[in-house]
Protein backbone atom coordinates (compact mmCIF):
# COMPACT_ATOMS: atom_id res chain seq x y z
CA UNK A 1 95.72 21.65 105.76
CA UNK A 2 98.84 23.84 106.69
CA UNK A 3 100.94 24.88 104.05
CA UNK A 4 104.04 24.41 105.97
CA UNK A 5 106.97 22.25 104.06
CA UNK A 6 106.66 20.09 106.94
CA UNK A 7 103.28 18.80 106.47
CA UNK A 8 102.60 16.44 104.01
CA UNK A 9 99.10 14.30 102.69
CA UNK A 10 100.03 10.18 102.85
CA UNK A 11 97.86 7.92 100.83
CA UNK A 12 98.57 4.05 100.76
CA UNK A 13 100.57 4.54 97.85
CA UNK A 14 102.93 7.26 98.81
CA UNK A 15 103.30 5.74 101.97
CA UNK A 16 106.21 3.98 101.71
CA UNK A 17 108.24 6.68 100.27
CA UNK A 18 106.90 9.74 102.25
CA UNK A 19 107.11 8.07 105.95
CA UNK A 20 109.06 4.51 106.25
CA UNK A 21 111.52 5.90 103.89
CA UNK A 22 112.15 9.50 104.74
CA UNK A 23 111.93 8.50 108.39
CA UNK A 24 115.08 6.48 108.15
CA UNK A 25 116.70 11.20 107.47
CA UNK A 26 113.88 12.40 109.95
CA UNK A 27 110.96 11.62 112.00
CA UNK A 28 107.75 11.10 110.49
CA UNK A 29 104.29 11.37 113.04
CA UNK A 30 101.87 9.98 111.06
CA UNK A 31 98.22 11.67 112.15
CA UNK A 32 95.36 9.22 111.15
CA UNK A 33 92.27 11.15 110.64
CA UNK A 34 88.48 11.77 109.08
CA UNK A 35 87.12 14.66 108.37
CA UNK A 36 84.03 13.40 110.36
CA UNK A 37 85.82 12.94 113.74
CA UNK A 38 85.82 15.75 116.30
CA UNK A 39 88.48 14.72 118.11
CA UNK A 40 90.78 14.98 114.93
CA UNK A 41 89.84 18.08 113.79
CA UNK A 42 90.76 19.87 117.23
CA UNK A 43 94.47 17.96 117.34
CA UNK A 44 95.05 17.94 113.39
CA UNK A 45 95.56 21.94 113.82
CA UNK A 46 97.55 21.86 117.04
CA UNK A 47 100.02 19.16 115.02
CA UNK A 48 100.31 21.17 112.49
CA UNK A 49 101.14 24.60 114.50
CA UNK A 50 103.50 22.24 116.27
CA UNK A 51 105.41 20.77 113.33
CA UNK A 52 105.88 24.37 111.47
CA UNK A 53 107.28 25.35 115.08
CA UNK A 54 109.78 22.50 114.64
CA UNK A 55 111.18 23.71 111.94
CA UNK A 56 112.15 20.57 109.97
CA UNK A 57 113.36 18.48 113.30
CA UNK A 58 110.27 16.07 112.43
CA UNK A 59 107.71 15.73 109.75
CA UNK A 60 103.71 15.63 109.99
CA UNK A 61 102.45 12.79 107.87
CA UNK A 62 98.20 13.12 107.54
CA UNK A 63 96.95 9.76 106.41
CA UNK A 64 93.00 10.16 106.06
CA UNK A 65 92.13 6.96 108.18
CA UNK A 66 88.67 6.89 105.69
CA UNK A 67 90.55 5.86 102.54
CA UNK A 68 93.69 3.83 103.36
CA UNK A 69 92.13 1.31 105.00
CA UNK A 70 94.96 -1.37 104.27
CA UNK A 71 97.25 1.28 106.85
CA UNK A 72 94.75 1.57 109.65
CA UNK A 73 95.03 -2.63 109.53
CA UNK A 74 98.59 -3.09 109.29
CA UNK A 75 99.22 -0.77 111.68
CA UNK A 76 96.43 -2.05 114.40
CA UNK A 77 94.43 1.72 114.14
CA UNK A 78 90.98 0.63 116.14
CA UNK A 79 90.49 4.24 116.94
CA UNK A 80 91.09 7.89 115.71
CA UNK A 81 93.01 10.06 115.84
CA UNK A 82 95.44 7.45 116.06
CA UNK A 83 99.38 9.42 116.03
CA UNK A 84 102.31 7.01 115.37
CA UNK A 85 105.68 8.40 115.32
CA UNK A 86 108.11 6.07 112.74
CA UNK A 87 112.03 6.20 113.05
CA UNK A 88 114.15 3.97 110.95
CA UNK A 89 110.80 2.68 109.36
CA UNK A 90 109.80 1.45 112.59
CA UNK A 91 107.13 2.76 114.93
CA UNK A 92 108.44 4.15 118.36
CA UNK A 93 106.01 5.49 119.88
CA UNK A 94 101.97 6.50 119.67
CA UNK A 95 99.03 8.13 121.49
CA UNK A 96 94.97 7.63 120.81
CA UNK A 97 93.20 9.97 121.20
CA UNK A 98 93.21 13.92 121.68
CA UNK A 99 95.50 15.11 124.00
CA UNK A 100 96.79 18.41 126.01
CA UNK A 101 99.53 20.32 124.18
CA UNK A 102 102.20 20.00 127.30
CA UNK A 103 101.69 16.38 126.88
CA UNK A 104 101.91 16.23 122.73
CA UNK A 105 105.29 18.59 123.33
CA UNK A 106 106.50 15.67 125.30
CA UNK A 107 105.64 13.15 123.09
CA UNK A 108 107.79 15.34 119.56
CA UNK A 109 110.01 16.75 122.41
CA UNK A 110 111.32 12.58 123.29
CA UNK A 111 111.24 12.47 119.05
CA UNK A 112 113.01 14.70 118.04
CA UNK A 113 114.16 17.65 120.06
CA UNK A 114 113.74 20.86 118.70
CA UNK A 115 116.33 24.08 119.33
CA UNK A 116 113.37 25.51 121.38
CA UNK A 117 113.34 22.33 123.33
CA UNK A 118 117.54 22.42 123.55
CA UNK A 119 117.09 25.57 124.78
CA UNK A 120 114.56 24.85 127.24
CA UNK A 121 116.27 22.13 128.65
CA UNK A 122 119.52 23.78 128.92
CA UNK A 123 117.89 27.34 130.85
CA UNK A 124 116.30 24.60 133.09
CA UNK A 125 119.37 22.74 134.05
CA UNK A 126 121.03 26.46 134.64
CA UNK A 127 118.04 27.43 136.83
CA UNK A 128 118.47 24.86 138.88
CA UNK A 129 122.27 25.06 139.51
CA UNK A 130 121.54 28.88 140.22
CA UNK A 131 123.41 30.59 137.16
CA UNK A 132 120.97 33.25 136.68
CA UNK A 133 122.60 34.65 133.67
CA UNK A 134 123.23 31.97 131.80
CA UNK A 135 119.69 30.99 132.44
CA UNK A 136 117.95 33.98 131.02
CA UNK A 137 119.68 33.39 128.33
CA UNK A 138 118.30 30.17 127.24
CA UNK A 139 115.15 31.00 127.99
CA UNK A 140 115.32 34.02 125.71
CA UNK A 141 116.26 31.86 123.35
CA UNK A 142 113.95 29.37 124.11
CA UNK A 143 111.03 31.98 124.07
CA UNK A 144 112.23 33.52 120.94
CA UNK A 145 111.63 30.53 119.35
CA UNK A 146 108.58 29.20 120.91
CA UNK A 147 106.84 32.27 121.98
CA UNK A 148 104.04 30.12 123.20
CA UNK A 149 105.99 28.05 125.46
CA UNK A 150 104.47 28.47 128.88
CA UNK A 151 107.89 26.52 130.16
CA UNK A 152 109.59 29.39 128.73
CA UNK A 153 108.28 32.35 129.19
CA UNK A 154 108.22 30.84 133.00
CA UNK A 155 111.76 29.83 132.95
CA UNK A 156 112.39 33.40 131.67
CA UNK A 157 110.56 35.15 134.81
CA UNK A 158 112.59 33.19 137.54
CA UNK A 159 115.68 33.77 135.76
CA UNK A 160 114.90 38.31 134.94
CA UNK A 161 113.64 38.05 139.05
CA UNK A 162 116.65 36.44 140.60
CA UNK A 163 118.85 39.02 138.41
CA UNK A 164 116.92 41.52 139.80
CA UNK A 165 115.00 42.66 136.04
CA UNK A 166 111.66 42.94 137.88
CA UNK A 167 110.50 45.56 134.96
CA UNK A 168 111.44 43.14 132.13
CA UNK A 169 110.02 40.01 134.25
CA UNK A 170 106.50 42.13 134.33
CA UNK A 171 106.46 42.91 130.33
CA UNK A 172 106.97 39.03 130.02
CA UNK A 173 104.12 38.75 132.61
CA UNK A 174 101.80 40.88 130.99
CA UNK A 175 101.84 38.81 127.67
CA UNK A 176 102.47 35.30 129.24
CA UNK A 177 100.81 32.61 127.27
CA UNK A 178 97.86 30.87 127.78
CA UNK A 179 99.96 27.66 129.27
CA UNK A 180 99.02 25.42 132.80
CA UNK A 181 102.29 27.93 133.87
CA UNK A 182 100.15 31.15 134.06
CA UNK A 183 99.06 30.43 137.39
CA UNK A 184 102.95 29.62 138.36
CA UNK A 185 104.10 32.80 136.85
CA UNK A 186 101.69 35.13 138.38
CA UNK A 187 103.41 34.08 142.10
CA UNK A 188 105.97 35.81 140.46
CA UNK A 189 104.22 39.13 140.01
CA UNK A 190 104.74 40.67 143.25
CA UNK A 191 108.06 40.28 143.47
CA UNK A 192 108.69 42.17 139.86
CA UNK A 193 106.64 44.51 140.56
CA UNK A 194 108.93 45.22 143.88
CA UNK A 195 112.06 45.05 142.30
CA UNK A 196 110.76 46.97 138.92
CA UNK A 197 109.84 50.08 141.66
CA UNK A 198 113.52 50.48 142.54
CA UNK A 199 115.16 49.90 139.39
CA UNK A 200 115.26 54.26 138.36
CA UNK A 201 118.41 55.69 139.37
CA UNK A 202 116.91 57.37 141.40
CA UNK A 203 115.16 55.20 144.36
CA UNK A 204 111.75 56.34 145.02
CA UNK A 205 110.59 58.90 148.09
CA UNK A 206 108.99 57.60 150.83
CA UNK A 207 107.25 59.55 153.35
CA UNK A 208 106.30 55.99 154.69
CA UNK A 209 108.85 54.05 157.24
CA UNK A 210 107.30 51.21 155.55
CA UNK A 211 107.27 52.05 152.44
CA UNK A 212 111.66 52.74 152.61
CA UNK A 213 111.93 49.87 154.32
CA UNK A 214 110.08 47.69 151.90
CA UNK A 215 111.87 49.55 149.34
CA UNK A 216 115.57 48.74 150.56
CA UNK A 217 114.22 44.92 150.69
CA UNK A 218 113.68 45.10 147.40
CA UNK A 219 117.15 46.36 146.94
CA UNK A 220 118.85 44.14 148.48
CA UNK A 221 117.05 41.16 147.00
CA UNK A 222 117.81 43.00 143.68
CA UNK A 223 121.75 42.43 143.69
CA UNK A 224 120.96 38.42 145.13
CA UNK A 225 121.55 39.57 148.96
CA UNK A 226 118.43 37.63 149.47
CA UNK A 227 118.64 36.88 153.07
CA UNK A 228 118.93 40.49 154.01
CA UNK A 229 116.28 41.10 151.54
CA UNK A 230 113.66 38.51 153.29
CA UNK A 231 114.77 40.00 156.76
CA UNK A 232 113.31 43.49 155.93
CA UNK A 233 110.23 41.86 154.32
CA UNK A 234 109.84 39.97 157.83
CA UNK A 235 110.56 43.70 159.36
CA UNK A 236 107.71 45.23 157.29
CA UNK A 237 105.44 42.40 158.16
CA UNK A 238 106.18 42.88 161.76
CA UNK A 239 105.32 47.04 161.43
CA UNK A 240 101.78 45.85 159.48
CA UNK A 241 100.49 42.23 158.41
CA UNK A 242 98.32 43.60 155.77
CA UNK A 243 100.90 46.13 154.15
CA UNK A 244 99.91 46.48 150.00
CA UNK A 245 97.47 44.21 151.07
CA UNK A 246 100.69 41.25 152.05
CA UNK A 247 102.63 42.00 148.79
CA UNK A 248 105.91 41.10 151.21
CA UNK A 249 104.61 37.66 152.22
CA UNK A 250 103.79 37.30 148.48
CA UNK A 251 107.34 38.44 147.76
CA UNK A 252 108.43 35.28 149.94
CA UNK A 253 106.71 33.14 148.87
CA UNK A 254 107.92 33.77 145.55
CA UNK A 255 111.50 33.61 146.82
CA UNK A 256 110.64 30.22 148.14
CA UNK A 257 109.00 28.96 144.86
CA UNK A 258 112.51 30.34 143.24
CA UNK A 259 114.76 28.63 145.29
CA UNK A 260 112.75 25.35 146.35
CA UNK A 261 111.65 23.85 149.02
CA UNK A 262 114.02 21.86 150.08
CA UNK A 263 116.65 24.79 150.55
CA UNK A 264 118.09 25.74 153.94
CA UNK A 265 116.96 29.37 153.46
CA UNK A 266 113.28 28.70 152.05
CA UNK A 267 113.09 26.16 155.40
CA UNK A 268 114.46 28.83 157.85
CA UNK A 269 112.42 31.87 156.46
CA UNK A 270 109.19 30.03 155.70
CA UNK A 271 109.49 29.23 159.76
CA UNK A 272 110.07 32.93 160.23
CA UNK A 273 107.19 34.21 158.35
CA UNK A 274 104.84 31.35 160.10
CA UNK A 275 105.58 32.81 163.31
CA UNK A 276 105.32 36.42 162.56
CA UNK A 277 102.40 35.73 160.64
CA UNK A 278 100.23 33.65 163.27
C-alpha cells in the first residue's frame, strides 16, 4: 500500500472513526478490495497515485472487502472494487468496477476539487474567453501540479501557440503525457514548429519564395494577426498543395481546432482552404 498520509487501512472497527467521522473535515473514498481480484489490484494503485496527487483535498480509505464483511452488507457491496465516496457520514457518490483515469478524475474532481483541478478549470474558462496570458498561466500551474494531466499539458499548448511560444509549446509536446489528449495535442505540432522557426532575432534565410512567405505567415500568426497569417498559408498553398508535405493546411487546421468551430473566421477560412484545396 502507498505510504502517503493520505491513505489509510479501514477495518470494521476503525471504521467509524477513520471514514464517517473524519469525512464530516474531509472526503473519505472508501476502495473495497481483495487481494484476489484483478480488477482491484490495477485501480487500488491508480487511487492511490491519485490521492497523494491531491494533496490532502480527500482521503483514500482501503477496506479489504474479504474481512469486513458486516461493511460490504450495510453498504449493499455485490461486487468489487466497489469505491464509495462519504461526506458528512453519508455516501454521495460510487462507481463498480475498474474504470479509465479521465473518468476516476471526474469522479474526486466533483468531490473534492483539488488546486490542480482549480487551476484547470480556471485556464479553461480563460481559453475559451481568449485571454491567452492569463491562460498559460493556469495551465502552468495546473501542469506543475499534475504533471500527468493530459487536460493540462493540452490546455498549456493552445495557450504557448496562440501567444506565439511555438518553441516552448514543442518542449511541452515532446514530453506530453500518455493521456486520450496526445492525439489532440499533436494537431498542434505543426503550428509550433512554424512559429518556433521564426522566433531567433534573426528571421531565417530563404532562398525559397515559399519558404519567406510561409515564414512571414508564421509571423504574423505569432503576434495574434491571425487572419493575415491564414491568408499567406492559403498563398503558399496556392504556389504548391504539397509544400512540407501540407504543414500549412495542418497549421489551419490547428488554428481552427484553437478557435472552434463555430467561429466566423474558422467558418470563412475552412471554406477558403476547401476551395483551394479541391
Amino acid at each position: 500500500m502507498s505510504d502517503s498520509p493520505h491513505v489509510i487501512e479501514v477495518t470494521e472497527s476503525s471504521f467509524a472513526d477513520e471514514v464517517l467521522a473524519r469525512s464530516h473535515q474531509v472526503p473519505v473514498v472508501v476502495d473495497f478490495w481483495a487481494p484476489w481480484c484483478a480488477p482491484c489490484r490495477a485501480l487500488g494503485p491508480l487511487l492511490e497515485k491519485l490521492a497523494a496527487e491531491g494533496g490532502g483535498a480527500w482521503v483514500l480509505a482501503k477496506v479489504n472487502a474479504d474481512q469486513s464483511t458486516g461493511l460490504t452488507t450495510q453498504y449493499g457491496v455485490r461486487g468489487i472494487p466497489a469505491v464509495k465516496a462519504f461526506r458528512e457520514g453519508q455516501v454521495v457518490s460510487e462507481f463498480t468496477g475498474n474504470q479509465p483515469e479521465p473518468r476516476i478524475r471526474e469522479f474526486l474532481r466533483k468531490l473534492a476539487p483539488t488546486p490542480a483541478d482549480q487551476a484547470l478549470s480556471d485556464g479553461l474558462s480563460l481559453l475559451a474567453t481568449r485571454k491567452w496570458v492569463e491562460a498559460a498561466a493556469a495551465f502552468r500551474e495546473a501542469h506543475s501540479l499534475a504533471p500527468d494531466s493530459g487536460p493540462a499539458a493540452l490546455g498549456r499548448v493552445q495557450a504557448l501557440v496562440a501567444l506565439g511560444r511555438g518553441c516552448e509549446a514543442l518542449d511541452i509536446l515532446d514530453e506530453f503525457p500518455r493521456s486520450d489528449e496526445a492525439i489532440a495535442a499533436d494537431g498542434f505540432r505543426d503550428l509550433a514548429e512554424a512559429l518556433c522557426e521564426v522566433e531567433p532575432t534573426e528571421p531565417p534565410f530563404d532562398d525559397d519564395p515559399l519558404d519567406a512567405l510561409y515564414h512571414q505567415s508564421a509571423r504574423l500568426l505569432a503576434r495574434g494577426q491571425w487572419e493575415a497569417g491564414l491568408d499567406g498559408l492559403l498563398d503558399t498553398l496556392r504556389g504548391n498543395k504539397r509544400y512540407r508535405n501540407g504543414a500549412p493546411r495542418k497549421v489551419m487546421l490547428a488554428i481552427f481546432a484553437l478557435f472552434g468551430e463555430s467561429d466566423p473566421m474558422t467558418q470563412r477560412y475552412r471554406a477558403e482552404l476547401a476551395s483551394v484545396l479541391f
